[in-house]
N, C-alpha and C. Protein backbone atom coordinates (compact mmCIF):
# COMPACT_ATOMS: atom_id res chain seq x y z
N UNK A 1 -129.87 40.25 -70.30
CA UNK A 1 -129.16 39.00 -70.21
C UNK A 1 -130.12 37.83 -70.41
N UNK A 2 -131.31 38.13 -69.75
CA UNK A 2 -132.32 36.90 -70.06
C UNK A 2 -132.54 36.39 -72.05
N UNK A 3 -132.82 37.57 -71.68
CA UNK A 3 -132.92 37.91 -73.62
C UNK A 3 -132.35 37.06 -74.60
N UNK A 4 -130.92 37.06 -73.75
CA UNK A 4 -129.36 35.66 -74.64
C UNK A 4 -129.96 34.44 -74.52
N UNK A 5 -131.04 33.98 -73.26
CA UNK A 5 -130.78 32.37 -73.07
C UNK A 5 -132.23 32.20 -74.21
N UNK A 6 -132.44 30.76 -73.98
CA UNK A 6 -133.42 30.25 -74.87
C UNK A 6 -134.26 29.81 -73.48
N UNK A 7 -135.60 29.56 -74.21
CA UNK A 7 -136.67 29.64 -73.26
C UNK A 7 -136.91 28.23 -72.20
N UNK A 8 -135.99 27.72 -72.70
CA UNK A 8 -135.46 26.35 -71.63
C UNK A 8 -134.77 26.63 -70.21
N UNK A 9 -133.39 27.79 -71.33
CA UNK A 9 -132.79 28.03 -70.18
C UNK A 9 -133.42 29.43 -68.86
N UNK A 10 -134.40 29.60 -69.73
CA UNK A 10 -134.86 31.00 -69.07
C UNK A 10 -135.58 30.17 -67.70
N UNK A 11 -136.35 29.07 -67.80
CA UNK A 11 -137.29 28.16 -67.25
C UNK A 11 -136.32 27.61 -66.22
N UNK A 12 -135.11 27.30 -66.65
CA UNK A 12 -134.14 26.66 -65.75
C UNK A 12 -133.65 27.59 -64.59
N UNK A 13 -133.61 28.66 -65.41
CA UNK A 13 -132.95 30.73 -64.35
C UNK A 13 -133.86 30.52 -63.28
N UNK A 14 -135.20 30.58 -63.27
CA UNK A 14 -136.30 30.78 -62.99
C UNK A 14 -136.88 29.58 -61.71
N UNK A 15 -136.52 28.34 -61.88
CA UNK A 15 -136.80 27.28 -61.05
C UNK A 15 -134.90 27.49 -60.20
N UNK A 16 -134.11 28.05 -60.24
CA UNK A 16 -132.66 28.07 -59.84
C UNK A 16 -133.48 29.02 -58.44
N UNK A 17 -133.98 30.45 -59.01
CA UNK A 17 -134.16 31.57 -58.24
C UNK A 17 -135.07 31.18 -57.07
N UNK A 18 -136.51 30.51 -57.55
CA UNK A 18 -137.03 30.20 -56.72
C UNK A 18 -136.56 29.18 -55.42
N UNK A 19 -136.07 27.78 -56.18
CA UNK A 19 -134.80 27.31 -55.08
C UNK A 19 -134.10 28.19 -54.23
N UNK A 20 -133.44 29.32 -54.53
CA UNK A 20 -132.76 29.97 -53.84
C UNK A 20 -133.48 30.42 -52.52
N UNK A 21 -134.63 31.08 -53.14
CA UNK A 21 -135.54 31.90 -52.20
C UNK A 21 -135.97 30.98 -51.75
N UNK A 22 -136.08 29.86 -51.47
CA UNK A 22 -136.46 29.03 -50.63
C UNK A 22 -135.77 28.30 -49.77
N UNK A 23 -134.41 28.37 -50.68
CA UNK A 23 -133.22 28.64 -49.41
C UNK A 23 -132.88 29.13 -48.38
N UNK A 24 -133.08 30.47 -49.01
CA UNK A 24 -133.35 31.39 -47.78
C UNK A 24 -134.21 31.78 -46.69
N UNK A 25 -135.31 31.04 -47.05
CA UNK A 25 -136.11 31.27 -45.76
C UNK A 25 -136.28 30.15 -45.10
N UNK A 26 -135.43 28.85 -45.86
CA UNK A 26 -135.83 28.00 -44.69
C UNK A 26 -134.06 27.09 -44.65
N UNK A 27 -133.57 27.72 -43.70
CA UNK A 27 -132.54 26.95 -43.97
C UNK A 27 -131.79 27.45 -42.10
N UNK A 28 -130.81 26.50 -41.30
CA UNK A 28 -130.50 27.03 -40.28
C UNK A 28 -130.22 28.33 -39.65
N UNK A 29 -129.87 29.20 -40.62
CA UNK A 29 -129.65 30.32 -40.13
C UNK A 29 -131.06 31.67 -39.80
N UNK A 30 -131.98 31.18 -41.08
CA UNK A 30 -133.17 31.91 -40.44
C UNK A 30 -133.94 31.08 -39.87
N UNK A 31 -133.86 29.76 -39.39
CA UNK A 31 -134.71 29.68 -38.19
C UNK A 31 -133.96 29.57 -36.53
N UNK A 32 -133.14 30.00 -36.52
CA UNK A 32 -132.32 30.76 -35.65
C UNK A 32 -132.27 32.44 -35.38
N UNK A 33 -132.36 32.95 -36.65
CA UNK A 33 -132.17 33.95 -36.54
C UNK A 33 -133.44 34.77 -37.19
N UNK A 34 -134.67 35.00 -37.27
CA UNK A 34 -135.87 34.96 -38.09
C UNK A 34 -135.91 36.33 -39.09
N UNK A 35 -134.65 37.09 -38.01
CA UNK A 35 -135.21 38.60 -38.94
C UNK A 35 -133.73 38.77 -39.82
N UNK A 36 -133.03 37.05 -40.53
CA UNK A 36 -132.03 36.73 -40.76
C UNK A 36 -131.92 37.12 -42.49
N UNK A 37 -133.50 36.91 -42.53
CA UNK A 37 -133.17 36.73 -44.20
C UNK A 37 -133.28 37.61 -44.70
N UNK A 38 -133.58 39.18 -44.83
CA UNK A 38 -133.09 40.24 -45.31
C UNK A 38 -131.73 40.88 -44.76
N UNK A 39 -130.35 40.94 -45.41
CA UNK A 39 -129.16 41.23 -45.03
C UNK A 39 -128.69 40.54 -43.77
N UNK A 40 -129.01 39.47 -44.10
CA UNK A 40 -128.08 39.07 -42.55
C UNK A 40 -127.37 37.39 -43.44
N UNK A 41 -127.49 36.27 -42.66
CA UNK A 41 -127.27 35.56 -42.57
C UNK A 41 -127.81 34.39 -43.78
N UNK A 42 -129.25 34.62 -43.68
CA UNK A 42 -130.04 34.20 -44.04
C UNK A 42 -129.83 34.17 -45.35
N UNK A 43 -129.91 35.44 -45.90
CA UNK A 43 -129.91 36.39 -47.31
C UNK A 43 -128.39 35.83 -47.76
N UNK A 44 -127.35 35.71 -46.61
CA UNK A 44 -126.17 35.42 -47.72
C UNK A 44 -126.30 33.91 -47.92
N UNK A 45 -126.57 33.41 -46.91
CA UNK A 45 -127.00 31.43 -47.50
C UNK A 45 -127.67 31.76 -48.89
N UNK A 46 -128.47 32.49 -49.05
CA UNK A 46 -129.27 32.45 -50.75
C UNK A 46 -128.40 32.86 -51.40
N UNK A 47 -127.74 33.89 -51.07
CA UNK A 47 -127.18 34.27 -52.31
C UNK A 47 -125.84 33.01 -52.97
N UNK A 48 -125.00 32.67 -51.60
CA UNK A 48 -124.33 31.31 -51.73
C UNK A 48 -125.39 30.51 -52.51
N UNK A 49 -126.17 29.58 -52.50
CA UNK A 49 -126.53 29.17 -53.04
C UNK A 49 -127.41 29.43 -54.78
N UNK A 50 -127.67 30.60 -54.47
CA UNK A 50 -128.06 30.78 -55.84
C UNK A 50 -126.92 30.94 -56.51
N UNK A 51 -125.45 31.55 -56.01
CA UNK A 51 -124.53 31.61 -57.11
C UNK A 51 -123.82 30.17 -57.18
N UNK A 52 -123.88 29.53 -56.86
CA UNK A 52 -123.29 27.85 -56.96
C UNK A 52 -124.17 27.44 -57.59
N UNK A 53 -125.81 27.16 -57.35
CA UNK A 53 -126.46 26.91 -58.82
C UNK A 53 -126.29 27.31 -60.18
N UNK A 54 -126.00 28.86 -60.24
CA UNK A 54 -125.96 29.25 -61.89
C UNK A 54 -124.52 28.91 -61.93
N UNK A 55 -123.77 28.41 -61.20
CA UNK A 55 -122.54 28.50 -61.57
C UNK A 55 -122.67 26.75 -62.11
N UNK A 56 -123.02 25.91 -61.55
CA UNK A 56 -123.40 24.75 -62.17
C UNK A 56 -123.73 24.64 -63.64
N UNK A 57 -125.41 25.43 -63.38
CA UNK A 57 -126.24 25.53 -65.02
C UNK A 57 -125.61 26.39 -65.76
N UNK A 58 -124.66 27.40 -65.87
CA UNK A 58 -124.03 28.03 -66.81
C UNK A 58 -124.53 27.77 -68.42
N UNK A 59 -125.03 28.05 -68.99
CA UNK A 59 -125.35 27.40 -70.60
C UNK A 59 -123.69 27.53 -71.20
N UNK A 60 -123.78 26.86 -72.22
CA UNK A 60 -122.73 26.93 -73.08
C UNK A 60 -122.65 27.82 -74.10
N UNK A 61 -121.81 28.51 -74.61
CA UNK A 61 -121.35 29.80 -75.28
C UNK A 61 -120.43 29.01 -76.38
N UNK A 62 -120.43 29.52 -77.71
CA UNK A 62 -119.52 29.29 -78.23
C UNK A 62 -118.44 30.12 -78.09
């Protein structure tokens, strides 16, 4: 799938993911909960958020 985007958008995937993961480890639920961010709480705030980012940046398709 990476393969499809152009190397802009690959750069864009890439700064999305890291955001994410940085979501996840610092966001209310794992510093409440610390052993949150693998399968718990933590981990789904990232994943929420990483899928609302690509859902934003989506590239365009003809």
């Amino acid at each position: 799938m990476l393969n499809e985007l152009s190397l802009g958008e690959q750069v864009k995937f890439l700064k999305i993911q890291m955001a994410a993961k940085d979501f996840g480890q610092n966001n209310k639920y794992t510093m409440e909960y610390p052993n949150a961010e693998q399968d718990g709480k933590g981990d789904a705030a990232r994943h929420m958020y990483w899928n609302a980012r690509m859902t934003q940046e989506q590239p365009s398709r003809p």
